[in-house]
C-alpha atoms as a PDB file:
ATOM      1  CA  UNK A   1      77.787 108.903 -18.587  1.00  0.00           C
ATOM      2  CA  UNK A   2      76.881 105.886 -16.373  1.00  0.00           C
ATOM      3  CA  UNK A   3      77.799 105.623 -13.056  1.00  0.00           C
ATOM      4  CA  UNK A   4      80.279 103.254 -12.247  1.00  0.00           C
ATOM      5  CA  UNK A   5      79.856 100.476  -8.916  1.00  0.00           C
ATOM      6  CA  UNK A   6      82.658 101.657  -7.051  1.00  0.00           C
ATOM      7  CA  UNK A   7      84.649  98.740  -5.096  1.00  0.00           C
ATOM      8  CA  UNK A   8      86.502  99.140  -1.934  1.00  0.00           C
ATOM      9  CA  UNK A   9      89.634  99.880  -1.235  1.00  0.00           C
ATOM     10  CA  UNK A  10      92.374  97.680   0.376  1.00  0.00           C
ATOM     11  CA  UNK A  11      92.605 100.662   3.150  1.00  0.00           C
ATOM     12  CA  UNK A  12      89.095 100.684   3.457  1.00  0.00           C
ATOM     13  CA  UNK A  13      88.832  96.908   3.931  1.00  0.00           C
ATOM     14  CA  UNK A  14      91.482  96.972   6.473  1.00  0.00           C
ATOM     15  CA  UNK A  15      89.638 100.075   8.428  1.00  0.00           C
ATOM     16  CA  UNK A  16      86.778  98.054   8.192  1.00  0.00           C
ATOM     17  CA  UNK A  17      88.101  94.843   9.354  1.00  0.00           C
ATOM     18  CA  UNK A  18      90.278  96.251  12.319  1.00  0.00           C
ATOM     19  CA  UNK A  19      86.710  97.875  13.228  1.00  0.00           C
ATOM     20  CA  UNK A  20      84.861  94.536  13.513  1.00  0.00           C
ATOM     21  CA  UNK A  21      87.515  92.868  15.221  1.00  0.00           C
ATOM     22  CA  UNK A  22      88.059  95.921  18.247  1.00  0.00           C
ATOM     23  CA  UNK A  23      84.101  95.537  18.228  1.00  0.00           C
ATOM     24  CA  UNK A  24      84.809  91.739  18.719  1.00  0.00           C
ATOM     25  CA  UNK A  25      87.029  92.391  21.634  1.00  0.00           C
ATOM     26  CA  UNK A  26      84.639  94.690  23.266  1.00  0.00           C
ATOM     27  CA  UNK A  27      81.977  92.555  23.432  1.00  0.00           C
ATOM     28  CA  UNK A  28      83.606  89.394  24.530  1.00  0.00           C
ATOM     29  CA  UNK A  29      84.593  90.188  27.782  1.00  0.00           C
ATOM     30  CA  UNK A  30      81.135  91.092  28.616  1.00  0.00           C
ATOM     31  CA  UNK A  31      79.561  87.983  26.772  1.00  0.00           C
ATOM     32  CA  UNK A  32      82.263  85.806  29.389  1.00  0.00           C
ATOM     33  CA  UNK A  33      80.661  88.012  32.163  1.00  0.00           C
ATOM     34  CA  UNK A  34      77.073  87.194  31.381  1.00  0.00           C
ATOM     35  CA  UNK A  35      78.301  83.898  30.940  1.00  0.00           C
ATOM     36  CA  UNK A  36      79.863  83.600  34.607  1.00  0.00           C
ATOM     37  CA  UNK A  37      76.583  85.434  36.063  1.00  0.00           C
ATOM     38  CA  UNK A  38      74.362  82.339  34.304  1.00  0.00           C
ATOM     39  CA  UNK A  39      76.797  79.590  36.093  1.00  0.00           C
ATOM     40  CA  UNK A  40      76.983  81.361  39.573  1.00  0.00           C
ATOM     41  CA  UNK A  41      72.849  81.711  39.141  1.00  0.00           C
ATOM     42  CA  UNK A  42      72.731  78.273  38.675  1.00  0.00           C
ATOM     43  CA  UNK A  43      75.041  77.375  41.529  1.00  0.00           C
ATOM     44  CA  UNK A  44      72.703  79.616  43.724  1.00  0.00           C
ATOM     45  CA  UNK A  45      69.891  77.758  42.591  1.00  0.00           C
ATOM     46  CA  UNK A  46      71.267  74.230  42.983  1.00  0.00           C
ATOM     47  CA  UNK A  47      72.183  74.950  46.973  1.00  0.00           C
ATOM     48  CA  UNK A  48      68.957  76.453  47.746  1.00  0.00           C
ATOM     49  CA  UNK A  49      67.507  73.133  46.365  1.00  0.00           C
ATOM     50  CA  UNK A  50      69.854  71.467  49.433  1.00  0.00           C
ATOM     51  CA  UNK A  51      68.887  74.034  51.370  1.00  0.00           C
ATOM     52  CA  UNK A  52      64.609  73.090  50.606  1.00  0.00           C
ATOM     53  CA  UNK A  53      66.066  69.468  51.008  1.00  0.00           C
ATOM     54  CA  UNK A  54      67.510  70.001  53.944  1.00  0.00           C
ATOM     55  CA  UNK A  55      65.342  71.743  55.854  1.00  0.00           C
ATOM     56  CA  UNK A  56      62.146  69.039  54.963  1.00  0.00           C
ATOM     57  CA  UNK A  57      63.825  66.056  55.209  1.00  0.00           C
ATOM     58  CA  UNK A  58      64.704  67.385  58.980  1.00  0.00           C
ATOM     59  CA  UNK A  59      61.352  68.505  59.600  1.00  0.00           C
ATOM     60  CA  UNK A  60      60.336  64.765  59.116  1.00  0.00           C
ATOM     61  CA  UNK A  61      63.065  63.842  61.522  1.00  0.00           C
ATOM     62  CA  UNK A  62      62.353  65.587  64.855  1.00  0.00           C
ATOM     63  CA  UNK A  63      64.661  68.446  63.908  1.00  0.00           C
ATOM     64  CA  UNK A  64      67.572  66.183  63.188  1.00  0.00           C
ATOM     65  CA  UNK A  65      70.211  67.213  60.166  1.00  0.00           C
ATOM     66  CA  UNK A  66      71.094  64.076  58.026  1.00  0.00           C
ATOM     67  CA  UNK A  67      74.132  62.184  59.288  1.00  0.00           C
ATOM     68  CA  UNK A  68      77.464  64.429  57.511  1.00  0.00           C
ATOM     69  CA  UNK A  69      79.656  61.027  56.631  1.00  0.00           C
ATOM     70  CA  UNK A  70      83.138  59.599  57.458  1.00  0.00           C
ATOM     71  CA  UNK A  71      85.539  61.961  56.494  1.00  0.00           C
ATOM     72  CA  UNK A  72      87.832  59.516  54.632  1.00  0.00           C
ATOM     73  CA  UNK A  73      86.886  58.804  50.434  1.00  0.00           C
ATOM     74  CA  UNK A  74      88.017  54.991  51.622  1.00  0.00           C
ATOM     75  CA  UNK A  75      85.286  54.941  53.974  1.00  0.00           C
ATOM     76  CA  UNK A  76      82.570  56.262  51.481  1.00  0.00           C
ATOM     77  CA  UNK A  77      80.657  52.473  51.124  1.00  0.00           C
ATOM     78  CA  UNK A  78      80.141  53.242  54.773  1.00  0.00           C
ATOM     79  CA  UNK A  79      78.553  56.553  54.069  1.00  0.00           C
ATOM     80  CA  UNK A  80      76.298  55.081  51.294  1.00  0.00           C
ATOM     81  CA  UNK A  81      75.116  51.947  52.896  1.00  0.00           C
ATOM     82  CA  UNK A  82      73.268  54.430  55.417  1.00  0.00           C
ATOM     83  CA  UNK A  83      69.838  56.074  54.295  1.00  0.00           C
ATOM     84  CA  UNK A  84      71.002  58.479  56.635  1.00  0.00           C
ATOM     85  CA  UNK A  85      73.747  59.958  54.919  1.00  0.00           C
ATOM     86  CA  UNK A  86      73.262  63.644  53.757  1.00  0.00           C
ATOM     87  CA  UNK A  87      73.641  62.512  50.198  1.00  0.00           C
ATOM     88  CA  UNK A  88      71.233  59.875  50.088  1.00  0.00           C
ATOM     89  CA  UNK A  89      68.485  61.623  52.475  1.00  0.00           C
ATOM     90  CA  UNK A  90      68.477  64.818  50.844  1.00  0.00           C
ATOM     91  CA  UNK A  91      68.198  64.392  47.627  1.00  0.00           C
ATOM     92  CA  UNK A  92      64.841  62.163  47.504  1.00  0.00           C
ATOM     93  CA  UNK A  93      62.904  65.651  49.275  1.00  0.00           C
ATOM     94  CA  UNK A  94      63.799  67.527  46.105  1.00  0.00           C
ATOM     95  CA  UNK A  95      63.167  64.801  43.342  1.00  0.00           C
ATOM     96  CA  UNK A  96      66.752  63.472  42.775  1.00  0.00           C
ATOM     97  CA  UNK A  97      68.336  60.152  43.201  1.00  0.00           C
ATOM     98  CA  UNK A  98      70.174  58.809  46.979  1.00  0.00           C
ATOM     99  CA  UNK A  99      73.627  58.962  45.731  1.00  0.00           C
ATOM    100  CA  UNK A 100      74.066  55.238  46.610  1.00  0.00           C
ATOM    101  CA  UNK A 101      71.928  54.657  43.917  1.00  0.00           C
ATOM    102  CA  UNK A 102      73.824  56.673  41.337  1.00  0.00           C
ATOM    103  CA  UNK A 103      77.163  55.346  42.800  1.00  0.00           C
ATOM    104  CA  UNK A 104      75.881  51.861  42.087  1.00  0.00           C
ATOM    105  CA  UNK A 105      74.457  52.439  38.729  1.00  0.00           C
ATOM    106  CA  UNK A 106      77.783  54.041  37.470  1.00  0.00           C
ATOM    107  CA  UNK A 107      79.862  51.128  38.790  1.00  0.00           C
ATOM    108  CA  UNK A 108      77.735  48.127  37.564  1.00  0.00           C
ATOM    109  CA  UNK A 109      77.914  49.792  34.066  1.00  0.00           C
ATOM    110  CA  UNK A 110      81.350  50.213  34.395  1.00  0.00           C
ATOM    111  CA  UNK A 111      81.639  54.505  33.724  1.00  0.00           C
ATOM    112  CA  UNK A 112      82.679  56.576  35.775  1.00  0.00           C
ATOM    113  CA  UNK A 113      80.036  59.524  37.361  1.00  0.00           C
ATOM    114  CA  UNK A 114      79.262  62.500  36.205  1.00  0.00           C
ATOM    115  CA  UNK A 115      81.419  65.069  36.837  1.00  0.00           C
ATOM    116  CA  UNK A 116      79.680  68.026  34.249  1.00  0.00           C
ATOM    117  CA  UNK A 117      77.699  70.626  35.920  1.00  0.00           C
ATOM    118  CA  UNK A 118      75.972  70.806  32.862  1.00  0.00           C
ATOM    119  CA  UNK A 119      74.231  67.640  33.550  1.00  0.00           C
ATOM    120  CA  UNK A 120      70.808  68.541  35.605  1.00  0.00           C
ATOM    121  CA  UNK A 121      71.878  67.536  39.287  1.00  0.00           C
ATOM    122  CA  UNK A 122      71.542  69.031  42.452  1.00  0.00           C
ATOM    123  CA  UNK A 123      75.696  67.842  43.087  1.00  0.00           C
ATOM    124  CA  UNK A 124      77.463  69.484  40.371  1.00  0.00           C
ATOM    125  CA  UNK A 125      78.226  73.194  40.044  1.00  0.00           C
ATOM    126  CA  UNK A 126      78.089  74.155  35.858  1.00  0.00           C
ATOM    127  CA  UNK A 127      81.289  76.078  36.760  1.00  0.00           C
ATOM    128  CA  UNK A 128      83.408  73.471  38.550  1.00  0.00           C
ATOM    129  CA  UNK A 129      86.728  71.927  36.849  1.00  0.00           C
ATOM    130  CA  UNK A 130      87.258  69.100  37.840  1.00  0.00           C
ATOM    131  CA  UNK A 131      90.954  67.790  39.215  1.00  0.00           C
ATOM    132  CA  UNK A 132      91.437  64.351  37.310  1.00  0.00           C
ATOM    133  CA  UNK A 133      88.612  63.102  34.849  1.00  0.00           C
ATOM    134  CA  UNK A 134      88.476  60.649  36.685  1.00  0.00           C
ATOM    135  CA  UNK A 135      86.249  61.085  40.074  1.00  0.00           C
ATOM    136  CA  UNK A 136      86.875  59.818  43.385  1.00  0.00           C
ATOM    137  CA  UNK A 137      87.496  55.820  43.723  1.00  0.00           C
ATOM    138  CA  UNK A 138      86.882  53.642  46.261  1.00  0.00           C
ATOM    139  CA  UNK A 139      86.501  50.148  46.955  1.00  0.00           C
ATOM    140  CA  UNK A 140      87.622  47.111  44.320  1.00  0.00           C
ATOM    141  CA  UNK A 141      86.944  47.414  40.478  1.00  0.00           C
ATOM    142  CA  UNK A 142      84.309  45.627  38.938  1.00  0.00           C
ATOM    143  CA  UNK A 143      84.840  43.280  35.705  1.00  0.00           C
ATOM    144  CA  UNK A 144      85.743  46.913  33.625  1.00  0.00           C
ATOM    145  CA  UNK A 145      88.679  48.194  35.789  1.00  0.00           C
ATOM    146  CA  UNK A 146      86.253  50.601  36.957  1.00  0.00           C
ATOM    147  CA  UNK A 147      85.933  51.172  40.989  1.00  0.00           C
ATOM    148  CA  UNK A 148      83.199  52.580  42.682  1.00  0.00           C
ATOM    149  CA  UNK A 149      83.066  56.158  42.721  1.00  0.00           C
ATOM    150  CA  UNK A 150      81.856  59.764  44.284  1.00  0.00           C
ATOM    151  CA  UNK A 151      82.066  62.696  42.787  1.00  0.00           C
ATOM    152  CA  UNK A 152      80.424  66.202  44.656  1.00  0.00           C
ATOM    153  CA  UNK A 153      80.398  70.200  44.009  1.00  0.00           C
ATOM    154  CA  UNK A 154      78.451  70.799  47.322  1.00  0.00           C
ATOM    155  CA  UNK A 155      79.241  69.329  50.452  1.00  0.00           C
ATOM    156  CA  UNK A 156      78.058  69.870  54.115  1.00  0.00           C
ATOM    157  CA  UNK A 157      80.179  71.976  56.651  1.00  0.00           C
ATOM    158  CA  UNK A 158      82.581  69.438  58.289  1.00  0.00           C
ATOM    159  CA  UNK A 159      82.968  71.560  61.712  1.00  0.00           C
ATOM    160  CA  UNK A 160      79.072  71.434  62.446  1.00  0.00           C
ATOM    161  CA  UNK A 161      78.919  68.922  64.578  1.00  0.00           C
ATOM    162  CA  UNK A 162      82.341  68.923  66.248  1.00  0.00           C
ATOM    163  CA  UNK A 163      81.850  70.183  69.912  1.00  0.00           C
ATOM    164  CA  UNK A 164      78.823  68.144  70.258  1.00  0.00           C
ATOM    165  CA  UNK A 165      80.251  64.565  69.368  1.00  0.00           C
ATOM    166  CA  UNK A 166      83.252  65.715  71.457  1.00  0.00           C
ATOM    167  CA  UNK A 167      81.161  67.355  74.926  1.00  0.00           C
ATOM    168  CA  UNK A 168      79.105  63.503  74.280  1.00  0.00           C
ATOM    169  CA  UNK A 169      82.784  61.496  73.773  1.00  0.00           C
ATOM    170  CA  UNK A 170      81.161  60.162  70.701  1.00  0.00           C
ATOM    171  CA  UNK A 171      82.761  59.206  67.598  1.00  0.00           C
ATOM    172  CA  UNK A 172      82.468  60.624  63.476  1.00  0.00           C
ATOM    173  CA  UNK A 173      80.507  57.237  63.114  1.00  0.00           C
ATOM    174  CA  UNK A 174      77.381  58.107  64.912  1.00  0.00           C
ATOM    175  CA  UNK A 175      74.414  58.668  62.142  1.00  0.00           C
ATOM    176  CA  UNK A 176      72.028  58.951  64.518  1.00  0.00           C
ATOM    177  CA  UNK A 177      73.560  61.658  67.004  1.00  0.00           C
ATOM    178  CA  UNK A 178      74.028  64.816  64.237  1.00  0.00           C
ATOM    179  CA  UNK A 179      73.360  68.468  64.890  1.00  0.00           C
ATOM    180  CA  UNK A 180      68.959  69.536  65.276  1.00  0.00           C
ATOM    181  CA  UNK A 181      68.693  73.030  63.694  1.00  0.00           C
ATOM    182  CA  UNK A 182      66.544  73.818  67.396  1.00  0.00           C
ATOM    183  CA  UNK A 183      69.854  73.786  68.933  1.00  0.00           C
ATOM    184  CA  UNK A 184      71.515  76.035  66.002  1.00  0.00           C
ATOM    185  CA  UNK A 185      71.107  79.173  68.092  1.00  0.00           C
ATOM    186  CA  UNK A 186      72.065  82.322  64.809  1.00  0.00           C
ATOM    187  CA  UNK A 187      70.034  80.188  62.231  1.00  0.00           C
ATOM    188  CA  UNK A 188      71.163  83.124  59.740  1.00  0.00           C
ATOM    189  CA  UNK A 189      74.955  82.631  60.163  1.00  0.00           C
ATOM    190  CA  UNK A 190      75.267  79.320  60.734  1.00  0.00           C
ATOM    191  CA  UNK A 191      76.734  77.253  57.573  1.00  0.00           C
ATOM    192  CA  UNK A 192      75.275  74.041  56.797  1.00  0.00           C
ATOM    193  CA  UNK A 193      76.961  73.417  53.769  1.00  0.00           C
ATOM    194  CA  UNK A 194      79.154  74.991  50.999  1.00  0.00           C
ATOM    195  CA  UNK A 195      80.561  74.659  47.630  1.00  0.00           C
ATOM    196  CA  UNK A 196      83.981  72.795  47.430  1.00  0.00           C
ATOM    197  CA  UNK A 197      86.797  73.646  45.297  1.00  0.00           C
ATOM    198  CA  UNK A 198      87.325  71.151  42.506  1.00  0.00           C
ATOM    199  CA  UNK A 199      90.652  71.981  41.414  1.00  0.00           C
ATOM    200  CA  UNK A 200      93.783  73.214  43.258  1.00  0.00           C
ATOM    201  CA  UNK A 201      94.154  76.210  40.849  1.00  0.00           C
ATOM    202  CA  UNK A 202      90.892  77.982  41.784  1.00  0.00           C
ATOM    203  CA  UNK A 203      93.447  79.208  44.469  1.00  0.00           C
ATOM    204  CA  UNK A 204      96.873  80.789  44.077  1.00  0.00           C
ATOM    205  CA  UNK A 205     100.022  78.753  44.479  1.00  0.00           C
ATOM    206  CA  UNK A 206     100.816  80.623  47.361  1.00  0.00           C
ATOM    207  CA  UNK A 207      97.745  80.747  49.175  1.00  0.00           C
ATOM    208  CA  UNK A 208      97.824  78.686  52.615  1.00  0.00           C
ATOM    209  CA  UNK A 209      95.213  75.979  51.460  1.00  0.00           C
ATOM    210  CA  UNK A 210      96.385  75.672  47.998  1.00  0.00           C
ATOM    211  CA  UNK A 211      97.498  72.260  48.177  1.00  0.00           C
ATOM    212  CA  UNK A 212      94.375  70.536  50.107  1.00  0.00           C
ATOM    213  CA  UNK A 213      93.305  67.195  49.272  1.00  0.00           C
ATOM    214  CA  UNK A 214      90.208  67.597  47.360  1.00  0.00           C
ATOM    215  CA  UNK A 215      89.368  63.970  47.341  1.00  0.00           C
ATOM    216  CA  UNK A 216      86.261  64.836  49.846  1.00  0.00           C
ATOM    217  CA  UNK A 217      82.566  64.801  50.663  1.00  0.00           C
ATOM    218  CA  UNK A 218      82.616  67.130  52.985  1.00  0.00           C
ATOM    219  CA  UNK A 219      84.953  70.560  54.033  1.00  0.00           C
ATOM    220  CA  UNK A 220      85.141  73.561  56.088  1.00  0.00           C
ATOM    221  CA  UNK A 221      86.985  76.914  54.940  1.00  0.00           C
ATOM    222  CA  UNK A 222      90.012  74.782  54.046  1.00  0.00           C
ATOM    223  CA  UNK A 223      88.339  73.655  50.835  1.00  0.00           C
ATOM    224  CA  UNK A 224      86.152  76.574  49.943  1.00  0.00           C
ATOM    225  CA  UNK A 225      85.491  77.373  46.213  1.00  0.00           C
ATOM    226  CA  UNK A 226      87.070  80.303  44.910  1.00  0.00           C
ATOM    227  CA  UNK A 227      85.602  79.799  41.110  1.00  0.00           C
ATOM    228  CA  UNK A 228      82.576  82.007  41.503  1.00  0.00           C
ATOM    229  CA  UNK A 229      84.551  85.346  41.300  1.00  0.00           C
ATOM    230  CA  UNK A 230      87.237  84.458  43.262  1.00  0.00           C
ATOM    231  CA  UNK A 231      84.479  83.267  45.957  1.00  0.00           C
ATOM    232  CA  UNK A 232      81.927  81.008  46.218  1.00  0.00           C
ATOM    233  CA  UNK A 233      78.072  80.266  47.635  1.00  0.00           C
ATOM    234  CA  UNK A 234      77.041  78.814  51.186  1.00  0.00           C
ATOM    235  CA  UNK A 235      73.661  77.784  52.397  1.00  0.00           C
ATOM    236  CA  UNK A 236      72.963  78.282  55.727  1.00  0.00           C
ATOM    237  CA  UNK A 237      70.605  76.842  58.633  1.00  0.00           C
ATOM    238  CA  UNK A 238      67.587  79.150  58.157  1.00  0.00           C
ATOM    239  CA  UNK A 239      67.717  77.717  54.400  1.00  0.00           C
ATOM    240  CA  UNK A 240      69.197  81.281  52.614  1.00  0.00           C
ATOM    241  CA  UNK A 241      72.315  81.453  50.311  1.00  0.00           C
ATOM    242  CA  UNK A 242      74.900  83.721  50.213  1.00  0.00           C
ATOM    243  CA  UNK A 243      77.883  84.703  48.070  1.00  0.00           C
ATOM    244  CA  UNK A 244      81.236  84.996  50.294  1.00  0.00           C
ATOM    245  CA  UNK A 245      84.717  85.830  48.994  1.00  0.00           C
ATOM    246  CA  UNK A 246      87.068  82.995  49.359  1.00  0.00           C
ATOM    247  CA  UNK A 247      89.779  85.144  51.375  1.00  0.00           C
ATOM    248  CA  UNK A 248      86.971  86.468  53.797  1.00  0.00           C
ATOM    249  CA  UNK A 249      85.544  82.899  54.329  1.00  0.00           C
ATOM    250  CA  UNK A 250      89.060  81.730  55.222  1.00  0.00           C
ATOM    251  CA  UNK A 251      90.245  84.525  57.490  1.00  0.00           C
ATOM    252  CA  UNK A 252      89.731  83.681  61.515  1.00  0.00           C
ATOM    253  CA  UNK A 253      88.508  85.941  63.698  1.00  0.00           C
ATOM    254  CA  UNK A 254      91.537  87.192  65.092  1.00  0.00           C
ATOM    255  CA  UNK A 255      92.098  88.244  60.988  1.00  0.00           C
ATOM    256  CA  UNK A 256      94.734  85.483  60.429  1.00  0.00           C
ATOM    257  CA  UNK A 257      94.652  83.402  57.210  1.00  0.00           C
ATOM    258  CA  UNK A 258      97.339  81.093  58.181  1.00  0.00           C
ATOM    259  CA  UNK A 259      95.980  77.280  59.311  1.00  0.00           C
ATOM    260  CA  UNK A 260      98.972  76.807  62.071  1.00  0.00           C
ATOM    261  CA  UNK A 261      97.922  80.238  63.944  1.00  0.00           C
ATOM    262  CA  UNK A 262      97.611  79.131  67.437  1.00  0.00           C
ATOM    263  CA  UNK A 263      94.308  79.921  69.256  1.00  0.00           C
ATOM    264  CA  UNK A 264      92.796  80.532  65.597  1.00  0.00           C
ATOM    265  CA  UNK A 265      89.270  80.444  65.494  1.00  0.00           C
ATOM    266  CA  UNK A 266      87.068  80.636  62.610  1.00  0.00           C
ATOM    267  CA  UNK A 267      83.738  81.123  63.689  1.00  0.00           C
ATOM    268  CA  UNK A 268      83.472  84.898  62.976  1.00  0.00           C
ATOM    269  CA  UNK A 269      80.662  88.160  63.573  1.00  0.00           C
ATOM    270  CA  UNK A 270      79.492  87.149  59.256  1.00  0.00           C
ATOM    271  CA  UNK A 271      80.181  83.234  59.420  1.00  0.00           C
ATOM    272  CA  UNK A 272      79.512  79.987  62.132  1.00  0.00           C
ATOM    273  CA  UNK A 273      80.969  76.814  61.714  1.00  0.00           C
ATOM    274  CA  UNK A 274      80.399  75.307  64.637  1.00  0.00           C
ATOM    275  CA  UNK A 275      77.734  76.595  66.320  1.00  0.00           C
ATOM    276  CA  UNK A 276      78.395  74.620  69.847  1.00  0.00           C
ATOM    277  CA  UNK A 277      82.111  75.924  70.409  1.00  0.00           C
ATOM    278  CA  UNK A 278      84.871  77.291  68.414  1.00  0.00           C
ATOM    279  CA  UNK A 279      85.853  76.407  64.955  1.00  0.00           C
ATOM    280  CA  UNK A 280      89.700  75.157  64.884  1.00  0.00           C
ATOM    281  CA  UNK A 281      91.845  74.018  62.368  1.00  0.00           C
ATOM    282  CA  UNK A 282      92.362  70.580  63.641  1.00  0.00           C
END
């Protein structure tokens, strides 16, 4: 008598199905994880190019950082008509564009900038969401409806120079007076610049700096990225990067959170911000 092929079984097709599919759900959450590992690596790996940047385009400069900007997005044309400017200077000591340049580009072609971090540049984080697909206008549109715009991941520290233009009664727009890393005293704690958030909800709606303007090319702890688990990366004066949770980074050294505490400041034992004086939320 000849064997017969023996089919499966509706059971057994089910068993066999629900079997895949738990194995499915096992190994997804770790494929996300590897996933989240690759983006933060490359985050890492973008700020220590700011950091190599950084550090050479000073040492060509008698020890002078590159000029940090006016804060206002308005006042960006200002920022990029300087060679000064952090985001022109930099990038050129790494082989990337000035920004001017790719601000221009983008606005005589009439598209807006990039905004993917899976594009290969030194100012987008492969992680970062943005807020509105469109980026950061400024200025009067060009023939397309299309204004000049600015779009970054990783932005200098805001607070670094704050004490000294204030001791010297000097104002933000003063390229040529910004912070020498010779008078950065803890090279090692000392933040020259940070990832931003992109989006509000990288936060929680009830967290105290939920609803910050993001429209920025430069921050402090106010604007801190949270999208690296529920933290983000820093690079600091002696040229390292560091991971920091996003509640630590934002907590003052008295241990208050809030931005209205009176007397707060945020220069802590782990983190400076300004290394010339105290680091207020003003």
């Amino acid at each position: 008598m000849k064997n017969r092929n023996r089919a499966f079984t509706i059971v057994e097709l089910m068993v066999t199905v629900s079997i895949i599919a738990l194995l499915i759900g096992l190994l997804l959450p770790g494929l996300g994880m590897v996933r989240a590992n690759a983006r933060a690596t490359k985050s890492q790996s973008n700020l220590r190019q700011w950091g190599l940047g950084t550090i050479a385009w000073a040492g060509i400069h008698d020890e002078q950082l590159p000029w940090e900007g006016l804060k206002d997005g308005n006042d960006m044309g200002t920022n990029l008509a300087q060679p000064k400017y952090w985001a022109n200077a930099i990038p050129p000591m790494v082989g990337q564009r000035p920004y001017s340049e790719v601000s221009n580009q983008a606005f005589q072609e009439q598209r807006n900038v990039e905004v993917s971090g899976d594009a290969e540049s030194i100012f987008l984080d492969p992680s970062a969401r943005p807020q509105s697909e469109e980026p950061w206008g400024f200025g009067a549109p060009g023939a397309g409806g299309v204004r000049r715009q600015f779009y970054f991941n990783y932005v200098p520290n805001s607070q670094l120079n704050n004490t000294m233009l204030k001791d010297a009664n000097l104002s933000d727009f003063t390229p040529d007076r910004a912070m020498r890393l010779a008078q950065i005293q803890y090279a090692e704690k000392t933040i020259l610049m940070l990832e931003m958030r992109a989006n509000q909800n990288e936060l929680d709606a009830q967290d105290p700096h939920y609803g910050r303007d993001l429209n920025r090319h430069r921050s402090d702890w106010k604007r801190f990225t949270a999208r690296h688990f529920k933290g983000g990366h820093m690079m600091f004066a002696d040229g390292h990067v560091a991971w920091m949770l996003n509640e630590e980074a934002t907590t003052n050294s008295q241990g208050n959170r809030d931005p209205a505490f009176v007397g707060g400041d945020w220069n802590t034992p782990k983190v400076i911000w300004d290394p010339l004086g105290p680091a207020t939320d003003e």
